[in-house]
C-alpha atoms as a PDB file:
ATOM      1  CA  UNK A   1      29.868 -58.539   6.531  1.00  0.00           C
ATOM      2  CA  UNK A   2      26.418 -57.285   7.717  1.00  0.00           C
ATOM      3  CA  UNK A   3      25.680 -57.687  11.677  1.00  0.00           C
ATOM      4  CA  UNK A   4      21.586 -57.391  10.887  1.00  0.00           C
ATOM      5  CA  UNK A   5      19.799 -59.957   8.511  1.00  0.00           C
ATOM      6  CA  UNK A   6      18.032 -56.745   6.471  1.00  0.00           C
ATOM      7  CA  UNK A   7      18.715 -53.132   6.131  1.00  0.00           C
ATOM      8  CA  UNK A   8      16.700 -51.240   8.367  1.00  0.00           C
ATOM      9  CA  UNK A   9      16.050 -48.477   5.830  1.00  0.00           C
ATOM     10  CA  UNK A  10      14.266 -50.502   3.391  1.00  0.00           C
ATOM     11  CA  UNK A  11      12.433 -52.573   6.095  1.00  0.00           C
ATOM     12  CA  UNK A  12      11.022 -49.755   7.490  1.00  0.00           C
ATOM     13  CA  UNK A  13      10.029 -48.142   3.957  1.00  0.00           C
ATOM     14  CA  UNK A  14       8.440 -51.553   3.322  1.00  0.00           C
ATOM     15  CA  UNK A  15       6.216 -51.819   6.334  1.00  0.00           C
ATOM     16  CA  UNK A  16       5.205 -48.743   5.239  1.00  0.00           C
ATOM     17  CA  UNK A  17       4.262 -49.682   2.010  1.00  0.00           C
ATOM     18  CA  UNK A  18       2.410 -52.983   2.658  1.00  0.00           C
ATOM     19  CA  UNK A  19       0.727 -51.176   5.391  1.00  0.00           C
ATOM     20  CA  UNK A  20      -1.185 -49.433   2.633  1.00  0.00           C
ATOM     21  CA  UNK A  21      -1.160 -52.557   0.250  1.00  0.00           C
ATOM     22  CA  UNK A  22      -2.716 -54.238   3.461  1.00  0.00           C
ATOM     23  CA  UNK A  23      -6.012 -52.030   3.878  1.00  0.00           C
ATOM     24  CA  UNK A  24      -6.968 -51.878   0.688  1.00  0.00           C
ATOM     25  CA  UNK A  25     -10.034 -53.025  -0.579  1.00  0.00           C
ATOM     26  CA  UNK A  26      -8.317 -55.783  -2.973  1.00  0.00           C
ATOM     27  CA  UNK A  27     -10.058 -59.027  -3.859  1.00  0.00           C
ATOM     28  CA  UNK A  28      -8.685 -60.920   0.116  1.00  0.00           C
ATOM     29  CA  UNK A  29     -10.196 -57.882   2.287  1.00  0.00           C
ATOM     30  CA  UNK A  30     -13.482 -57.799   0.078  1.00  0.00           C
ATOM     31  CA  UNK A  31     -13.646 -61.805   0.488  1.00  0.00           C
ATOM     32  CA  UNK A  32     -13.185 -61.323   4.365  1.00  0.00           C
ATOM     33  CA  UNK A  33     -15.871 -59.131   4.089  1.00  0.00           C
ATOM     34  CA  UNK A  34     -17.993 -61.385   2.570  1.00  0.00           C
ATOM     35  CA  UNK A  35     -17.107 -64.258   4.449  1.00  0.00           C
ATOM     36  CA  UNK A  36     -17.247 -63.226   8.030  1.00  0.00           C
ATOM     37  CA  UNK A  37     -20.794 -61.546   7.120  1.00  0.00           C
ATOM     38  CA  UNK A  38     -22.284 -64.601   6.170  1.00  0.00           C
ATOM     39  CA  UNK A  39     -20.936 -66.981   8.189  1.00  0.00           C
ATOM     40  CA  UNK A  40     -19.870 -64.665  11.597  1.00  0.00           C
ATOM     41  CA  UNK A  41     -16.411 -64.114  13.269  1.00  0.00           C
ATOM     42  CA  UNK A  42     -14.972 -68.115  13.882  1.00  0.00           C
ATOM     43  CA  UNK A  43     -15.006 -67.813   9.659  1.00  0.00           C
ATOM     44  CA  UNK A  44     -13.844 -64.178   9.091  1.00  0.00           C
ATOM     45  CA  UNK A  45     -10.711 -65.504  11.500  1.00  0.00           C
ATOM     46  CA  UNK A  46     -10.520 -69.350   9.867  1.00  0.00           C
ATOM     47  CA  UNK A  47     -10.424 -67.350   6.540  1.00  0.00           C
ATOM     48  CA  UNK A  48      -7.786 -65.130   7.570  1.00  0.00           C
ATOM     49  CA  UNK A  49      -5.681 -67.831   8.671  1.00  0.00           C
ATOM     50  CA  UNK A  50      -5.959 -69.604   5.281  1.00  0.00           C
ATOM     51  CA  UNK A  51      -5.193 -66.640   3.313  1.00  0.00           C
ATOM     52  CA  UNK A  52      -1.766 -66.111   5.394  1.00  0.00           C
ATOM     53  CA  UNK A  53      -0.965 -69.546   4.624  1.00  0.00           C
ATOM     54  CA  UNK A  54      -1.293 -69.318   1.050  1.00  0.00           C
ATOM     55  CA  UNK A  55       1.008 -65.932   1.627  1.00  0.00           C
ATOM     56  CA  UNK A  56       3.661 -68.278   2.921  1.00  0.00           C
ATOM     57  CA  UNK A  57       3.515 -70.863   0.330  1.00  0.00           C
ATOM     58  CA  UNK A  58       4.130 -67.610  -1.932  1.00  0.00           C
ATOM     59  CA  UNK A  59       6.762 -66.199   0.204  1.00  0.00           C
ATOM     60  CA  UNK A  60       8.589 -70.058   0.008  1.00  0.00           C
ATOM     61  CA  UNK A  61       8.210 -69.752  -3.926  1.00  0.00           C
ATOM     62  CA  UNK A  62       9.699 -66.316  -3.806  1.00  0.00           C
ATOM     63  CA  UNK A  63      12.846 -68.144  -2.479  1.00  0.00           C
ATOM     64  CA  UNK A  64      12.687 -70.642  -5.073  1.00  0.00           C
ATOM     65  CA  UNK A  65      12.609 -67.994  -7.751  1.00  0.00           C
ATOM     66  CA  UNK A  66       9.076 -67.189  -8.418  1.00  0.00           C
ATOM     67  CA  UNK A  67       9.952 -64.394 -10.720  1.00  0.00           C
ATOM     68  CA  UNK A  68      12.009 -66.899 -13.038  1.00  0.00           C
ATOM     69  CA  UNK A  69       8.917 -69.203 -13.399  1.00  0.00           C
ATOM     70  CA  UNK A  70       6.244 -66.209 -13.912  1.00  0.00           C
ATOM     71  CA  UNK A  71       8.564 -64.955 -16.890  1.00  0.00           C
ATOM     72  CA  UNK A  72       9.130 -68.959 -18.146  1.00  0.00           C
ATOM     73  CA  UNK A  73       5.295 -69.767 -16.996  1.00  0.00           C
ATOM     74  CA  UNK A  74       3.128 -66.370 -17.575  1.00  0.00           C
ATOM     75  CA  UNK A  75      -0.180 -68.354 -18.736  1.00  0.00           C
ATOM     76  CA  UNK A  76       0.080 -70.902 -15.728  1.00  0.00           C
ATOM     77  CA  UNK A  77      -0.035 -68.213 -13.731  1.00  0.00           C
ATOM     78  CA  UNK A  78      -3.516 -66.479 -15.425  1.00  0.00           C
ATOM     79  CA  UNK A  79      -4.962 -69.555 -15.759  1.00  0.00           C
ATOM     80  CA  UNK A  80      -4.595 -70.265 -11.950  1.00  0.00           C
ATOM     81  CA  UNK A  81      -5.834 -66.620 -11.228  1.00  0.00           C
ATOM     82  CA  UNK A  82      -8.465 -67.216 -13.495  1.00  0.00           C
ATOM     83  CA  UNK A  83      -9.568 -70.413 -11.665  1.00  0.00           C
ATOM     84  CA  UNK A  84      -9.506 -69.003  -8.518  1.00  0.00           C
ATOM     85  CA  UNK A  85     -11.971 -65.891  -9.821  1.00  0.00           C
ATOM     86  CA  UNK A  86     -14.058 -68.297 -10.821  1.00  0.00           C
ATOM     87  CA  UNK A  87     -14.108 -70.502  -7.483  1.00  0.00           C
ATOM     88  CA  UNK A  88     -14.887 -67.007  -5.501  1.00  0.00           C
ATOM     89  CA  UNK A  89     -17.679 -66.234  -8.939  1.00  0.00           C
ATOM     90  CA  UNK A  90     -19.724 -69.405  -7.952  1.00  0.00           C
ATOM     91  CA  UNK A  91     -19.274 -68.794  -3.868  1.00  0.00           C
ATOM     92  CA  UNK A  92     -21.318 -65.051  -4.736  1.00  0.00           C
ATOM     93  CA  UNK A  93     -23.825 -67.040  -7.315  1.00  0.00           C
ATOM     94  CA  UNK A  94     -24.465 -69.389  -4.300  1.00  0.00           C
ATOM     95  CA  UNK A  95     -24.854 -66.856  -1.733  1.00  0.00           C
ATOM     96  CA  UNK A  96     -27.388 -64.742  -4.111  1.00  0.00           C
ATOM     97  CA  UNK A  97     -28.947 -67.888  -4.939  1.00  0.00           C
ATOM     98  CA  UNK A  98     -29.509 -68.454  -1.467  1.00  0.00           C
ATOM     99  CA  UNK A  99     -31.216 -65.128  -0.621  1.00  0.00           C
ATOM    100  CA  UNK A 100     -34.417 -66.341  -2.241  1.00  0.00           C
ATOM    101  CA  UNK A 101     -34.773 -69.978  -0.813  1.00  0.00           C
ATOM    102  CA  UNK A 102     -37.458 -70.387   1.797  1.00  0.00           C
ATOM    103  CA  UNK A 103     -35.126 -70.442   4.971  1.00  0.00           C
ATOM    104  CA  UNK A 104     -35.882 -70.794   9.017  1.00  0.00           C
ATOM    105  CA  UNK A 105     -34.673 -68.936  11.461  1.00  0.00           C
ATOM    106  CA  UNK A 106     -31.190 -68.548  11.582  1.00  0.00           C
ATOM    107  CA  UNK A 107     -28.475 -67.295  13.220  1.00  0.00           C
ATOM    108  CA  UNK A 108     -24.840 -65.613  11.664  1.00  0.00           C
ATOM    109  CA  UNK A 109     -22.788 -69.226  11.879  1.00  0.00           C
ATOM    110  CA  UNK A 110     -25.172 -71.195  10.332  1.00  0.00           C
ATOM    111  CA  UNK A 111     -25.320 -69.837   6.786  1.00  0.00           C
ATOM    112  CA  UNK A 112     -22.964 -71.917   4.334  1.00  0.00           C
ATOM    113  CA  UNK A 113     -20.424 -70.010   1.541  1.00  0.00           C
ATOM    114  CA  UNK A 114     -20.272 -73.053   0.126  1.00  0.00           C
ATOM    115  CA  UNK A 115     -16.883 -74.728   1.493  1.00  0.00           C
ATOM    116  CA  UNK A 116     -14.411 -74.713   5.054  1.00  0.00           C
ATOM    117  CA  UNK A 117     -13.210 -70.836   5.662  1.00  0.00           C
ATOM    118  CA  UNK A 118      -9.923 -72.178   5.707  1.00  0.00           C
ATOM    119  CA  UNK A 119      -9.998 -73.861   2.552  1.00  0.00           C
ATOM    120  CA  UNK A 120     -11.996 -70.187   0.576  1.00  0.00           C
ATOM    121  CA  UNK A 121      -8.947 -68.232   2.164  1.00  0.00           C
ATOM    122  CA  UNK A 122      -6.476 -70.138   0.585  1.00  0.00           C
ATOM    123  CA  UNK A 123      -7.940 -70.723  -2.114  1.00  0.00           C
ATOM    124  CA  UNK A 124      -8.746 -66.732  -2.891  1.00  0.00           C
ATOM    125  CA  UNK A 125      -5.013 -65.841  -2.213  1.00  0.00           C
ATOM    126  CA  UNK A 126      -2.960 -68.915  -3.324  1.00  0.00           C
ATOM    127  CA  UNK A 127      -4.934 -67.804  -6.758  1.00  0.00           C
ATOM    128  CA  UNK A 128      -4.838 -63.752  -6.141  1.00  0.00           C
ATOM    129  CA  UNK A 129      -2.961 -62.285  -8.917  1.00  0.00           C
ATOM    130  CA  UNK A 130      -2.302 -59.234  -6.407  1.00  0.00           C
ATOM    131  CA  UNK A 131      -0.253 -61.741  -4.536  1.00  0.00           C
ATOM    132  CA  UNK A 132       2.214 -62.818  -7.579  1.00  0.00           C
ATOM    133  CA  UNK A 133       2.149 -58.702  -8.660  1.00  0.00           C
ATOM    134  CA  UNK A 134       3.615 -58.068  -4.838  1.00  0.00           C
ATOM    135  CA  UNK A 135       5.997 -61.048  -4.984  1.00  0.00           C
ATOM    136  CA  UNK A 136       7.235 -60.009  -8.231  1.00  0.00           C
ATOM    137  CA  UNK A 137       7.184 -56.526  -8.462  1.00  0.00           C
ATOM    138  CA  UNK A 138       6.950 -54.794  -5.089  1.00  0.00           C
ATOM    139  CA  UNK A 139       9.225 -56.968  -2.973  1.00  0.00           C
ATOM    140  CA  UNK A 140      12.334 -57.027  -4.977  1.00  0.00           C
ATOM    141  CA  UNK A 141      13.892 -53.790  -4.846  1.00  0.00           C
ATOM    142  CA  UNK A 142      13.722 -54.273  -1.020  1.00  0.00           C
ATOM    143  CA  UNK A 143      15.554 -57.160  -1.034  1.00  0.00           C
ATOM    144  CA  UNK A 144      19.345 -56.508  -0.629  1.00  0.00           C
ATOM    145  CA  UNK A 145      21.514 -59.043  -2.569  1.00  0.00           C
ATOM    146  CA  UNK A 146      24.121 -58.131   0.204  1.00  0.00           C
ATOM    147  CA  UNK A 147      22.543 -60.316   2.594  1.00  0.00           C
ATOM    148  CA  UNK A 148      21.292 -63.610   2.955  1.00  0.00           C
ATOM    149  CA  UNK A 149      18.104 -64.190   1.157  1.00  0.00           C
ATOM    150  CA  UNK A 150      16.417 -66.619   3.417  1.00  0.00           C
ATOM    151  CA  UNK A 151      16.663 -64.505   6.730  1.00  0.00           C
ATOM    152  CA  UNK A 152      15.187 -61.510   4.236  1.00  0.00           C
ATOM    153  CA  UNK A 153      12.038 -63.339   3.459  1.00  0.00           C
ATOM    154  CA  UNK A 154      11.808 -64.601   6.952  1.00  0.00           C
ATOM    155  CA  UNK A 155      11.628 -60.818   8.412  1.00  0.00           C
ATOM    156  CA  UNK A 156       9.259 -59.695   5.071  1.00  0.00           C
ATOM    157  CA  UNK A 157       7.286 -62.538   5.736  1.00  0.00           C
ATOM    158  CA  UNK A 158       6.703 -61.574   9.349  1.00  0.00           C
ATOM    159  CA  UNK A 159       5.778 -57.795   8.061  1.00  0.00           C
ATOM    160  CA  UNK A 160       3.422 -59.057   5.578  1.00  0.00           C
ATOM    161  CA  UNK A 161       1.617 -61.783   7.420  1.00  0.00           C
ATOM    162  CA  UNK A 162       1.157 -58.545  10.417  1.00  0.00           C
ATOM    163  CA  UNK A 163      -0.277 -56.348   8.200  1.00  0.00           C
ATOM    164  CA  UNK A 164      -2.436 -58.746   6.213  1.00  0.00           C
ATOM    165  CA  UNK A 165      -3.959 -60.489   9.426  1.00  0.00           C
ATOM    166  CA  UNK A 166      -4.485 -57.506  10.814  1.00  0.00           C
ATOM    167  CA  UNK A 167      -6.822 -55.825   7.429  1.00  0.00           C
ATOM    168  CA  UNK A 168      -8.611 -59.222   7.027  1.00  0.00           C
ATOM    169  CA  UNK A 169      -9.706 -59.864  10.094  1.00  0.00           C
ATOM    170  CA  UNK A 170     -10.979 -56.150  10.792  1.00  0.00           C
ATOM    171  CA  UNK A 171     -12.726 -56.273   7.929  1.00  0.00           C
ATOM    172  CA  UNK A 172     -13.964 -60.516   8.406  1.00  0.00           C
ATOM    173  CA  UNK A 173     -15.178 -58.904  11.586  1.00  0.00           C
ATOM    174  CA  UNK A 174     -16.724 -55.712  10.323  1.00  0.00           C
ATOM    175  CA  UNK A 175     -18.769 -57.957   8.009  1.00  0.00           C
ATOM    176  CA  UNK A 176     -19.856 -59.912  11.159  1.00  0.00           C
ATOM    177  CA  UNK A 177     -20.998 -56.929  13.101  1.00  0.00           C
ATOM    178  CA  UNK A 178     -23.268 -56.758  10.367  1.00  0.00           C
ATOM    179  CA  UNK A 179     -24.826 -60.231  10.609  1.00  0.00           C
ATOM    180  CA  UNK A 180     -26.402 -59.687  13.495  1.00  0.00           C
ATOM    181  CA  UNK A 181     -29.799 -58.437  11.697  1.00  0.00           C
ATOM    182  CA  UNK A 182     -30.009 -61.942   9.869  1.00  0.00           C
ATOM    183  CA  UNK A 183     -33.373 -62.803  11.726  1.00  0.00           C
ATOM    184  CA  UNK A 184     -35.075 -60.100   9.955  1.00  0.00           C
ATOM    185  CA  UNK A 185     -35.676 -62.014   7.070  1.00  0.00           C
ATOM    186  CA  UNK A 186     -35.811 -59.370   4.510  1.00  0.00           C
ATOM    187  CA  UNK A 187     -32.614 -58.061   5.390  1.00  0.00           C
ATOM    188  CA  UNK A 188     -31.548 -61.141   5.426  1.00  0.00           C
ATOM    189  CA  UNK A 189     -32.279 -61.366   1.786  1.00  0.00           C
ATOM    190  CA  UNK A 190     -30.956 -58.162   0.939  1.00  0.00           C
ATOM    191  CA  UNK A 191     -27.929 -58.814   3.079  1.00  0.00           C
ATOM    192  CA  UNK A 192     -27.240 -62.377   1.111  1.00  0.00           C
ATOM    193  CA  UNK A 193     -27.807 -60.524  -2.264  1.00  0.00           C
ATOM    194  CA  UNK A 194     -25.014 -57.916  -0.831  1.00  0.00           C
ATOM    195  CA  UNK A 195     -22.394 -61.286  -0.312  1.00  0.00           C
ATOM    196  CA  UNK A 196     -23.280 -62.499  -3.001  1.00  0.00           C
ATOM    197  CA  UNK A 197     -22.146 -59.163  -4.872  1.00  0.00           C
ATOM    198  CA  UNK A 198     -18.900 -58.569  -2.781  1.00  0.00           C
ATOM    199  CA  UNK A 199     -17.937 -62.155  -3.937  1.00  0.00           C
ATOM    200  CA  UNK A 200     -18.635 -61.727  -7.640  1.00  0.00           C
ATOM    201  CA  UNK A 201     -16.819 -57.916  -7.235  1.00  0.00           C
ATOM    202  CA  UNK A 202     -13.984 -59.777  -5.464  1.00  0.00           C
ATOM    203  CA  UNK A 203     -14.094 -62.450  -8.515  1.00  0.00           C
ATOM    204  CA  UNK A 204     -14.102 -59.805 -10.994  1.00  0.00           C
ATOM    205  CA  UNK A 205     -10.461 -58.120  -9.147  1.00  0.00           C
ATOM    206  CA  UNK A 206      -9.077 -61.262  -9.493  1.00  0.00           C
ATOM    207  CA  UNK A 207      -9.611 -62.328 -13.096  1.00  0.00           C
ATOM    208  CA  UNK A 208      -9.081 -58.368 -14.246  1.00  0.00           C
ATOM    209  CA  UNK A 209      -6.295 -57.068 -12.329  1.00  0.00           C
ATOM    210  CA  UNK A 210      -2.884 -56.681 -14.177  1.00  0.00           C
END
């Protein structure tokens, strides 16, 4: 019988792994991006927080067999992916919109995405199709059928939701940093033109990626 819940070999070569899933520029970091430019840090870190919840709502499928259902269920699973890409589509057609009605002076938290920063974050990754490629193709062989599966996913979990809070909200706050300049009002329209195109790029990773 194994003393430890997971095998320390594997964990290790999987925080390694997710480290570099973590900081790249998939369709969640680009979305913090956008969403902590436009509407400052409070967002950037409400949107983070959603995202990670959606992760565990994944990471509680993955013990209910979420590989079974996206083999019995592979169109549900576009079609969801495809619905969120086109939630995230209409937040950058809204923010681009935006940039050329008449506004007042404003400051970072006041400009609207469109919906609660919770509610976008879970939204992008409860629909990510990165998310069900991870849960389905990267996290098994780490998984060791030796030990309990439920105390696995707990210690995964804890990895991924590490690594993925800590890329999101660097780069929900990078995007901040840059919202600073919104009183200039035309960088303020260049800057909402810029959103607007991080969300549609972040809409177009969703819908496209295999």
């Amino acid at each position: 019988m194994n003393a430890l819940p997971i095998d320390l070999g594997r964990y290790l070569t999987f925080m390694g792994v997710m480290g570099v899933m973590a900081i790249a520029p998939g369709p969640a970091n680009v979305f913090s991006l956008a969403i902590g430019a436009q509407r400052g840090r409070r967002a950037a870190i409400l949107a983070m927080l959603g995202m990670n919840s959606a992760t565990l709502v994944w990471f509680a499928l993955a013990g209910l067999g979420l590989g079974a259902l996206v083999l019995a269920f592979p169109l549900v699973f576009k079609w969801v992916a495809y619905a969120g890409a086109a939630y995230v589509a209409w937040l950058g057609v809204t923010a681009i919109r935006g940039a050329f009605q008449a506004h007042g002076k404003i400051h970072p938290g006041t400009v609207k995405i469109g919906a609660s920063a919770f509610r976008a974050g879970f939204a992008v990754q409860i629909s990510n199709p990165k998310v069900v490629l991870f849960f389905t193709a990267v996290l098994p062989p780490f998984l060791d059928p030796h030990r309990p599966l439920p105390a696995q996913l707990v210690n995964y979990a804890a990895a991924t939701l590490l690594f993925d809070g800590l890329a999101m909200t660097s780069y929900g706050l990078g995007g901040a940093a840059l919202a600073r300049r919104l009183e200039d009002p035309g960088f303020r329209r260049i800057f909402q033109i810029g959103v607007g195109l991080l969300l549609l790029t972040a809409a177009a990773l969703m819908a496209f990626r295999e």
